[in-house]
C-alpha atoms as a PDB file:
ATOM      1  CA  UNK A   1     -42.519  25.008   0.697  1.00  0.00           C
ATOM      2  CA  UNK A   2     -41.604  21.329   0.914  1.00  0.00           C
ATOM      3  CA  UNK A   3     -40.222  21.151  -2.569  1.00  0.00           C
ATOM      4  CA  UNK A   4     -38.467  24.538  -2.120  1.00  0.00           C
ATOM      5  CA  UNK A   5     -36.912  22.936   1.323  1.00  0.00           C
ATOM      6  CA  UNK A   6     -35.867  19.965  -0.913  1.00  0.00           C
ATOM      7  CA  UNK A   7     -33.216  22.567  -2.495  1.00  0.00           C
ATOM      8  CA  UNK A   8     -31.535  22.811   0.167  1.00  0.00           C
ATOM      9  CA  UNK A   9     -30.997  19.438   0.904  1.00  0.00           C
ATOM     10  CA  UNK A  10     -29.278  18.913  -2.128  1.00  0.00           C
ATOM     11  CA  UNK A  11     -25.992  18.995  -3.719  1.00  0.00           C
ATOM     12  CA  UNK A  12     -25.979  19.741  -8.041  1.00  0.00           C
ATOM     13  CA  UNK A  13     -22.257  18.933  -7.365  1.00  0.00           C
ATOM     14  CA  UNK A  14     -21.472  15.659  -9.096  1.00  0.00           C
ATOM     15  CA  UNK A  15     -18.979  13.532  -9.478  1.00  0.00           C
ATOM     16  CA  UNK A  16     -16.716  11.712 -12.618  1.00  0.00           C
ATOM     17  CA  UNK A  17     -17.064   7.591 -11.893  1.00  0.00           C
ATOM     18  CA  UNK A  18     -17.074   4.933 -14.494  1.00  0.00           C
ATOM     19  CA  UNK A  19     -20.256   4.898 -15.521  1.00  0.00           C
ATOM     20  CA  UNK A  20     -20.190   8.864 -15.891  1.00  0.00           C
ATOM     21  CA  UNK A  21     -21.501  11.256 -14.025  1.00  0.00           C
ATOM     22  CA  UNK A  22     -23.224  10.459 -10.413  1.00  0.00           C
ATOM     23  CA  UNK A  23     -24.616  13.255  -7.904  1.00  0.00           C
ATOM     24  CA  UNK A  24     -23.502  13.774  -4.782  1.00  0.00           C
ATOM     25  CA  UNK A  25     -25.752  13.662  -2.303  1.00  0.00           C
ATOM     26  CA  UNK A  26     -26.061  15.491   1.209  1.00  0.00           C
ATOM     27  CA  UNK A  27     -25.679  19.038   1.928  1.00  0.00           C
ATOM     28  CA  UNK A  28     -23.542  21.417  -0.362  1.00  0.00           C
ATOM     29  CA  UNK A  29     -20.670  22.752   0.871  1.00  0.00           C
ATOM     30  CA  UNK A  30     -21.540  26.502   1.084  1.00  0.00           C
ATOM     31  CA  UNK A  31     -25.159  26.088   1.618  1.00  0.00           C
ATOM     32  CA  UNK A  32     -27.209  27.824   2.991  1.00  0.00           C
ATOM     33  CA  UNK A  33     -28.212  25.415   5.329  1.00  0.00           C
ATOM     34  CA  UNK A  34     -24.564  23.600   5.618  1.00  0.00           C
ATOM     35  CA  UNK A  35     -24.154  26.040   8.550  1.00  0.00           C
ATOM     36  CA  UNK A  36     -27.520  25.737  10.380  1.00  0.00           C
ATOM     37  CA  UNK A  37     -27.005  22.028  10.458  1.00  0.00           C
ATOM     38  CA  UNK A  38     -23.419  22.216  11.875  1.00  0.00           C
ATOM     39  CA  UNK A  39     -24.429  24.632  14.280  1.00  0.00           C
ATOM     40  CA  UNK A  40     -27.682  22.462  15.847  1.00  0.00           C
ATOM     41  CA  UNK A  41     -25.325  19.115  15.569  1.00  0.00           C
ATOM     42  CA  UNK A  42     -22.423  20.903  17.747  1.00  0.00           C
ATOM     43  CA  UNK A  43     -24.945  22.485  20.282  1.00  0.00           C
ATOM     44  CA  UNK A  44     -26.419  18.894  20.882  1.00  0.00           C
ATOM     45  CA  UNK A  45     -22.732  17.000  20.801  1.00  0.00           C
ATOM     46  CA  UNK A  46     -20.292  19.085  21.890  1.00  0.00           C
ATOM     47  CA  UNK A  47     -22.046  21.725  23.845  1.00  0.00           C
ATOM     48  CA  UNK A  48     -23.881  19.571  25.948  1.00  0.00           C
ATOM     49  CA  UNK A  49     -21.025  16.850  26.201  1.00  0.00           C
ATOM     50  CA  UNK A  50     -18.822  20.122  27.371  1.00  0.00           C
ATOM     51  CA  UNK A  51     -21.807  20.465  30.083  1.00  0.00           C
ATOM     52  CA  UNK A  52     -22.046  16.831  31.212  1.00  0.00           C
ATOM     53  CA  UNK A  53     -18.288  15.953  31.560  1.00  0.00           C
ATOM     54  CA  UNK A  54     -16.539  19.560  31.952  1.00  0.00           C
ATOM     55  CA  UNK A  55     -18.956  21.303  33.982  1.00  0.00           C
ATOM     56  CA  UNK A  56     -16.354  23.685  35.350  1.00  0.00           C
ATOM     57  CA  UNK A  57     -14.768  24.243  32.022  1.00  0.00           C
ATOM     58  CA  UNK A  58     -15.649  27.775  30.399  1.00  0.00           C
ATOM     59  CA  UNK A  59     -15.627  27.629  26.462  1.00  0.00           C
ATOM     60  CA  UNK A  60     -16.802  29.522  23.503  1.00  0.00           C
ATOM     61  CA  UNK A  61     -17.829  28.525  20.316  1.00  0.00           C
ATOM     62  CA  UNK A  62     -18.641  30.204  17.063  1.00  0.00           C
ATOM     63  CA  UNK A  63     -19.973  28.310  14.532  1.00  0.00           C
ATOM     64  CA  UNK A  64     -17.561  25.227  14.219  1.00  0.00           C
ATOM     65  CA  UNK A  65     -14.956  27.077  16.144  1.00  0.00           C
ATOM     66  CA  UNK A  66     -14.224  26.204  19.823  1.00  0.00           C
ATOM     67  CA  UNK A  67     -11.800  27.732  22.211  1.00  0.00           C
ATOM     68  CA  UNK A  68     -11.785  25.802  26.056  1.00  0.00           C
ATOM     69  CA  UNK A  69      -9.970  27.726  28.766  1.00  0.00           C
ATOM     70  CA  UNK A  70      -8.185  25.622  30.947  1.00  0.00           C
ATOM     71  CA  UNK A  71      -6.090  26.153  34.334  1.00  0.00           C
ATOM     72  CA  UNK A  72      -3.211  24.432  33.391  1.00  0.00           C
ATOM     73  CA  UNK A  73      -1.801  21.817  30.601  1.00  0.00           C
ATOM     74  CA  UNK A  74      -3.123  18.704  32.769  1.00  0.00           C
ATOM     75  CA  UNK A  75      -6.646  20.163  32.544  1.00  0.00           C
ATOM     76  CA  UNK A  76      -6.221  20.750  28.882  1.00  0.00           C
ATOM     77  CA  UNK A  77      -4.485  16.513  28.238  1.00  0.00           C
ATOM     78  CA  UNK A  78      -7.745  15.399  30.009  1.00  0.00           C
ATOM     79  CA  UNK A  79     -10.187  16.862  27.747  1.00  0.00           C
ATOM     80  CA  UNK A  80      -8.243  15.841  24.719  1.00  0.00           C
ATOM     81  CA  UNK A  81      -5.444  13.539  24.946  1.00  0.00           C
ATOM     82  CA  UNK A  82      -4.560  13.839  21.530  1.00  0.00           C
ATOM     83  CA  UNK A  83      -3.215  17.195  21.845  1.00  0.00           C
ATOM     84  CA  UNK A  84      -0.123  16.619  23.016  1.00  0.00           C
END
């Protein structure tokens, strides 16, 4: 089991340097397990951030994508001023 979970842990991408060829280490990009990992690190950040700070905030999210309903533009600048 343990050497079997190792698999998915690792990447058999690797990558041209200098000295040759180096692995990549991390999770592969299409994994299996990419998506599990994403999912359990947004549900701790996001989701509960969303909770704590924007209580009154409805939002969805689906794997790594998140739609927030807001009342009104101001609403929307406050949670990310970025966006506009």
């Amino acid at each position: 089991m343990i050497k079997s979970s190792g698999l998915l842990f690792s990447s058999s991408v690797f990558r041209q340097s200098a000295s040759g060829l180096t692995p990549v280490f991390g999770t592969p990009q299409g994994g299996v397990i990419s998506p599990l990992l994403a999912n359990l690190f947004l549900h701790m950040v996001f989701d509960k951030w969303m909770e704590k700070h924007f209580a009154d905030c409805p939002f969805e999210r689906y794997a790594d994508d998140i739609i927030v309903h807001v009342k009104n533009e101001k609403w929307s600048v406050s949670i990310n001023p970025d966006t506009f």
